[in-house]
C-alpha atoms as a PDB file:
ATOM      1  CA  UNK A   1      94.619  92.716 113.279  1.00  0.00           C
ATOM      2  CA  UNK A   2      97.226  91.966 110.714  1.00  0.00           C
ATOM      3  CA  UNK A   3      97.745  94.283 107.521  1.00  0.00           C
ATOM      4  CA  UNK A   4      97.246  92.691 104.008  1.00  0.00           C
ATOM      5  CA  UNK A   5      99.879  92.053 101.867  1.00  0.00           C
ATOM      6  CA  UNK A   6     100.032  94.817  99.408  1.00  0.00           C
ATOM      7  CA  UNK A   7      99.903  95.060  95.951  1.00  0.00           C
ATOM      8  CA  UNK A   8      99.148  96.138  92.616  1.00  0.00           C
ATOM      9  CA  UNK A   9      95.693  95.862  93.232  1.00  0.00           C
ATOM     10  CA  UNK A  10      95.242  96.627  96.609  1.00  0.00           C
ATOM     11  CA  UNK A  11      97.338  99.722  97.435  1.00  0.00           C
ATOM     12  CA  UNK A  12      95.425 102.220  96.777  1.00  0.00           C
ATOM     13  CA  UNK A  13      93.625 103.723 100.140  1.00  0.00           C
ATOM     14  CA  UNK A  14      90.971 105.441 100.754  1.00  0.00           C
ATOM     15  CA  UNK A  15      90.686 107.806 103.901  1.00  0.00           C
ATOM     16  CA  UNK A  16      86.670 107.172 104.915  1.00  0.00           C
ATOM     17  CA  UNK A  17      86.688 110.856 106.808  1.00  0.00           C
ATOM     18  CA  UNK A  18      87.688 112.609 103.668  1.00  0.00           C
ATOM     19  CA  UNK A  19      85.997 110.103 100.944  1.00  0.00           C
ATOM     20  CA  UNK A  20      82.976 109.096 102.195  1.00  0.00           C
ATOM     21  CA  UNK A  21      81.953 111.738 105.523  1.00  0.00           C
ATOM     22  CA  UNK A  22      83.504 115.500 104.062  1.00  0.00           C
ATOM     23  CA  UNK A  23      83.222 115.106 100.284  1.00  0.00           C
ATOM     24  CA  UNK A  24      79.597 113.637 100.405  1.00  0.00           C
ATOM     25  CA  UNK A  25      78.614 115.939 102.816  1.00  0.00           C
ATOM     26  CA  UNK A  26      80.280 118.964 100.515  1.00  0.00           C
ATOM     27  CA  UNK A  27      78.582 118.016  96.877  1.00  0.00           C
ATOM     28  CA  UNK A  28      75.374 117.379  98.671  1.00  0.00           C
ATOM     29  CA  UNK A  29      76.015 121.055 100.101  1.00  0.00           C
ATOM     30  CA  UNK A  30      76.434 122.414  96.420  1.00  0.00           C
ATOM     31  CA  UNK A  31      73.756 120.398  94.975  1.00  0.00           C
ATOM     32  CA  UNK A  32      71.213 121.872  97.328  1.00  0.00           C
ATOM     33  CA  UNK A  33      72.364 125.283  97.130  1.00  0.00           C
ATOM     34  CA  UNK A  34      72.514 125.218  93.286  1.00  0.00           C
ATOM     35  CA  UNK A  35      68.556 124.247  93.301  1.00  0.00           C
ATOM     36  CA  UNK A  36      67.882 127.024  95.844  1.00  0.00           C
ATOM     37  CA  UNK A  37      69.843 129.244  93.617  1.00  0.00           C
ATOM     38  CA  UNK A  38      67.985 128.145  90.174  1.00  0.00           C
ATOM     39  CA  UNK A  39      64.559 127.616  92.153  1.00  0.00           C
ATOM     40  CA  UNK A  40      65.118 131.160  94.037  1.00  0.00           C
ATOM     41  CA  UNK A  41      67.774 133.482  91.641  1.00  0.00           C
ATOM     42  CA  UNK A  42      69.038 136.536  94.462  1.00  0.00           C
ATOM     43  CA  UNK A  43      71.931 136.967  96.264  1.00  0.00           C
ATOM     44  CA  UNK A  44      71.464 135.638  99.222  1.00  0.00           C
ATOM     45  CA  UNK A  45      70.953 131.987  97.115  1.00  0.00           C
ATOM     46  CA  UNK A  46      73.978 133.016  94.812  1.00  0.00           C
ATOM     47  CA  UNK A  47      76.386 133.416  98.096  1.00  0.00           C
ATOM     48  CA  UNK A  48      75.533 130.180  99.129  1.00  0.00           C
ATOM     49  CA  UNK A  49      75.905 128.545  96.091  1.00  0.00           C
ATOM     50  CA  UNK A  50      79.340 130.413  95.756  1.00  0.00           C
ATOM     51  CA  UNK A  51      80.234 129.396  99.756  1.00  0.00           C
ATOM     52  CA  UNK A  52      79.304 125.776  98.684  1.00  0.00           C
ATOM     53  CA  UNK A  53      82.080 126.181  95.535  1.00  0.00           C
ATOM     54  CA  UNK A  54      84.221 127.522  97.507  1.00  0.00           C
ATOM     55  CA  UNK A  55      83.866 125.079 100.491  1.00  0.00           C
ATOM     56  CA  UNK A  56      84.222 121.900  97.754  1.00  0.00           C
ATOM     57  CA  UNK A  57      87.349 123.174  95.929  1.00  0.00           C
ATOM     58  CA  UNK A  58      88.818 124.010  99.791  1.00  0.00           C
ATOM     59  CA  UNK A  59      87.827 120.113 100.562  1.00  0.00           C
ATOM     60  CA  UNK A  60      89.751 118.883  97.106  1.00  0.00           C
ATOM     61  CA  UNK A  61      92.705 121.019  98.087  1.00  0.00           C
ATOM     62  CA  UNK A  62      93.049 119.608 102.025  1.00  0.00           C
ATOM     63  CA  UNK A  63      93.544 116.524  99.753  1.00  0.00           C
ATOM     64  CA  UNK A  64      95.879 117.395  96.774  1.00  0.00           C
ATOM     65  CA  UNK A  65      98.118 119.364  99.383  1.00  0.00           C
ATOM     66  CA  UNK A  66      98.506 116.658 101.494  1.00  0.00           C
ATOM     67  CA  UNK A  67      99.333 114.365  98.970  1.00  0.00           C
ATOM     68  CA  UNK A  68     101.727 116.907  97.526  1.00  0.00           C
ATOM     69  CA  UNK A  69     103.696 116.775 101.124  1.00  0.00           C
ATOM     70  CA  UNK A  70     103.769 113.236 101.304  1.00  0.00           C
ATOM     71  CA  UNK A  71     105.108 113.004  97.449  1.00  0.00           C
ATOM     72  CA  UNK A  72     107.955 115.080  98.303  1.00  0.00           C
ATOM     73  CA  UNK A  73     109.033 113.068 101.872  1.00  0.00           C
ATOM     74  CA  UNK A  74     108.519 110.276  99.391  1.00  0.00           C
ATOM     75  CA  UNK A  75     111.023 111.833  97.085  1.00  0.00           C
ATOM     76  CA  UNK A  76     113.453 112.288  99.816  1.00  0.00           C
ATOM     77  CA  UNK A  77     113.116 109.144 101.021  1.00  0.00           C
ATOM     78  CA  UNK A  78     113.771 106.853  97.684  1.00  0.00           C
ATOM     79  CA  UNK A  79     116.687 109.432  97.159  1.00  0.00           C
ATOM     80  CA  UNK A  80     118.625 108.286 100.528  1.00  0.00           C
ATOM     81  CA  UNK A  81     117.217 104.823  99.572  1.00  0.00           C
ATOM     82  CA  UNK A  82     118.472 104.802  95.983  1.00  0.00           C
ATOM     83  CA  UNK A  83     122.027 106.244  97.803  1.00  0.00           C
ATOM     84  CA  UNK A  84     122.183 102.911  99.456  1.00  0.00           C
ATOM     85  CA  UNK A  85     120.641 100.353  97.193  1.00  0.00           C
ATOM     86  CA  UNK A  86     121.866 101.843  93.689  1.00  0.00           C
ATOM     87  CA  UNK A  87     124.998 101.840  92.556  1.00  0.00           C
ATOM     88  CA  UNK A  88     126.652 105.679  92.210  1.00  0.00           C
ATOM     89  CA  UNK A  89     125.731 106.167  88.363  1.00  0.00           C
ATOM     90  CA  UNK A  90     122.217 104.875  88.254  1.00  0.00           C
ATOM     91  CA  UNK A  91     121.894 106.655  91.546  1.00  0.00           C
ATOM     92  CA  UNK A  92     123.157 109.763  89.795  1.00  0.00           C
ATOM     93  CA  UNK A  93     121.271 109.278  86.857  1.00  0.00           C
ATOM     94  CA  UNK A  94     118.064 108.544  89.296  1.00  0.00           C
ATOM     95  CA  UNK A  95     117.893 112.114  90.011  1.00  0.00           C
ATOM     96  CA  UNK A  96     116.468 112.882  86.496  1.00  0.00           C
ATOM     97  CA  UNK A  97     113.395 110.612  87.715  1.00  0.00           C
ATOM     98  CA  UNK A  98     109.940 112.318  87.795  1.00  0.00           C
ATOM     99  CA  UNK A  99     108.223 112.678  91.243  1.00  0.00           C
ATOM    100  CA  UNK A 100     105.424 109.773  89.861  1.00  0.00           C
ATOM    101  CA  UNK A 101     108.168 107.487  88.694  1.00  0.00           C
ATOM    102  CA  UNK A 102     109.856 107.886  92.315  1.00  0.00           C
ATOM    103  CA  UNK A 103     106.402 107.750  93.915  1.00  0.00           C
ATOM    104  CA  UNK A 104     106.006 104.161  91.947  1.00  0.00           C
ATOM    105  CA  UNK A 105     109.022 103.033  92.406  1.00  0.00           C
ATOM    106  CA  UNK A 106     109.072 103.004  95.921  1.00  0.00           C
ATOM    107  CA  UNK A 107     107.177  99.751  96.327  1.00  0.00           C
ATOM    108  CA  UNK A 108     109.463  97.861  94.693  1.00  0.00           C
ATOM    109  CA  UNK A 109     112.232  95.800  96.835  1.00  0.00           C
ATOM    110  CA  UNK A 110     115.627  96.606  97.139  1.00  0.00           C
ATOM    111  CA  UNK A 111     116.702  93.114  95.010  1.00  0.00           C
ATOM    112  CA  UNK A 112     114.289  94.439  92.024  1.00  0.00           C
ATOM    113  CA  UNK A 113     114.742  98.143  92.292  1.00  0.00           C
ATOM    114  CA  UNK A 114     118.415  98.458  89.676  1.00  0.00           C
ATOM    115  CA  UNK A 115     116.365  97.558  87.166  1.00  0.00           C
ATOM    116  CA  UNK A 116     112.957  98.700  87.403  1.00  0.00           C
ATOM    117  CA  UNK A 117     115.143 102.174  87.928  1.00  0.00           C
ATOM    118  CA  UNK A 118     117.276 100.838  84.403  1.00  0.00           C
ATOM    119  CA  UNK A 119     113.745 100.481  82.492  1.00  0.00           C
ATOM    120  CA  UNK A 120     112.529 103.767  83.405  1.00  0.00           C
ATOM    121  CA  UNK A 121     114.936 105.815  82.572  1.00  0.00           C
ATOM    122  CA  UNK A 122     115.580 103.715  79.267  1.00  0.00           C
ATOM    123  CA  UNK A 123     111.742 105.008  78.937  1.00  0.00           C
ATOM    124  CA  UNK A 124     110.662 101.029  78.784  1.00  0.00           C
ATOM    125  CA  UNK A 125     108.384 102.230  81.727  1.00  0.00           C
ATOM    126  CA  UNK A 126     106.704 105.195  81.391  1.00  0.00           C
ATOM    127  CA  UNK A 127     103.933 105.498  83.868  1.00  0.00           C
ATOM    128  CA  UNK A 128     102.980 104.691  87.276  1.00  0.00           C
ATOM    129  CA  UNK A 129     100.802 102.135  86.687  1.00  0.00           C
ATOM    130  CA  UNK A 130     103.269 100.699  83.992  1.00  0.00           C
ATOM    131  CA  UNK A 131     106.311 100.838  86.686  1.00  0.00           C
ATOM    132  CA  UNK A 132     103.374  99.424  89.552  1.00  0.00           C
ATOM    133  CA  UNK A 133     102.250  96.368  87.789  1.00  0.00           C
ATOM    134  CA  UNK A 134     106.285  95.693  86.723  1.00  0.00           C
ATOM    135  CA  UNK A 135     107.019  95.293  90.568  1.00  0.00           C
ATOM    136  CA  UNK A 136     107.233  91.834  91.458  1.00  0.00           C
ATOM    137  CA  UNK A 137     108.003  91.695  95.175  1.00  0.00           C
ATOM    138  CA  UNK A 138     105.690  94.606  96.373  1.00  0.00           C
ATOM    139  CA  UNK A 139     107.309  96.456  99.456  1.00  0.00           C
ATOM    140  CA  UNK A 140     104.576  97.523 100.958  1.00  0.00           C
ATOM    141  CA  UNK A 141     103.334 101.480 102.293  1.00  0.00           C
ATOM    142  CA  UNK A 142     100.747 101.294 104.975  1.00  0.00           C
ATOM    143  CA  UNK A 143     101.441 105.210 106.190  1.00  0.00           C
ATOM    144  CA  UNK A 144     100.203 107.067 103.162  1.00  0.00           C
ATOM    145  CA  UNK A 145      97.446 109.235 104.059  1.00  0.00           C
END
């Protein structure tokens, strides 16, 4: 099956084991043992409620870990990319570039990237979704997890 073009409104992914299997599974978890704890205060009922904490914030940090990782191949990445597609002062002055303004940037083409790099440092694009919806020819990222 052929991927979809990408774009502003269509690049952001869900992963249906984590979103809609783990972190359902883990709220419904604390919900029940919060109403075992308030319907039967102890300690056995307060462990579980503190293992079901516990077990949600591990869930939320599998995610924000992983996404931490893949922002900083990212970085790398655009770096050696802005090396060949920039020229050697907006590639120098690149390096002052957040790790969400690299993140964004790298769906933009090579044609469109000089100046999408220009705005934001200029501070004419500020945010991710700002720099996003600025991209005209959408290079797109079908590996992120």
């Amino acid at each position: 099956m052929a991927e979809l073009t990408q774009n502003f409104k269509n690049h952001a992914r869900f992963h249906p084991p984590f979103h809609f299997v783990l972190m359902p599974i883990l709220m419904l978890h604390l919900t029940i043992s919060i109403r075992r704890l308030i319907a039967n205060p102890g300690w056995d009922s307060a462990e579980f409620a503190l293992l079901a904490v516990g077990l949600l914030v591990m869930g939320f940090l599998t995610r924000v870990n992983a996404l931490k990782a893949q922002d900083r191949t990212i970085r790398l990445e655009e770096r050696l990319r802005y090396q060949q597609v920039l020229s050697a002062d907006l590639a120098k002055a690149a390096e002052s570039l957040r790790t969400g303004q690299i993140v964004a940037l790298r769906f933009a083409s090579d044609a469109e990237l000089p100046g999408l790099v220009g705005q934001v440092l200029s501070g004419k694009l500020k945010s991710q979704k700002e720099i996003k919806q600025s991209i005209l020819n959408w290079r797109a990222d079908h590996d992120r997890v």
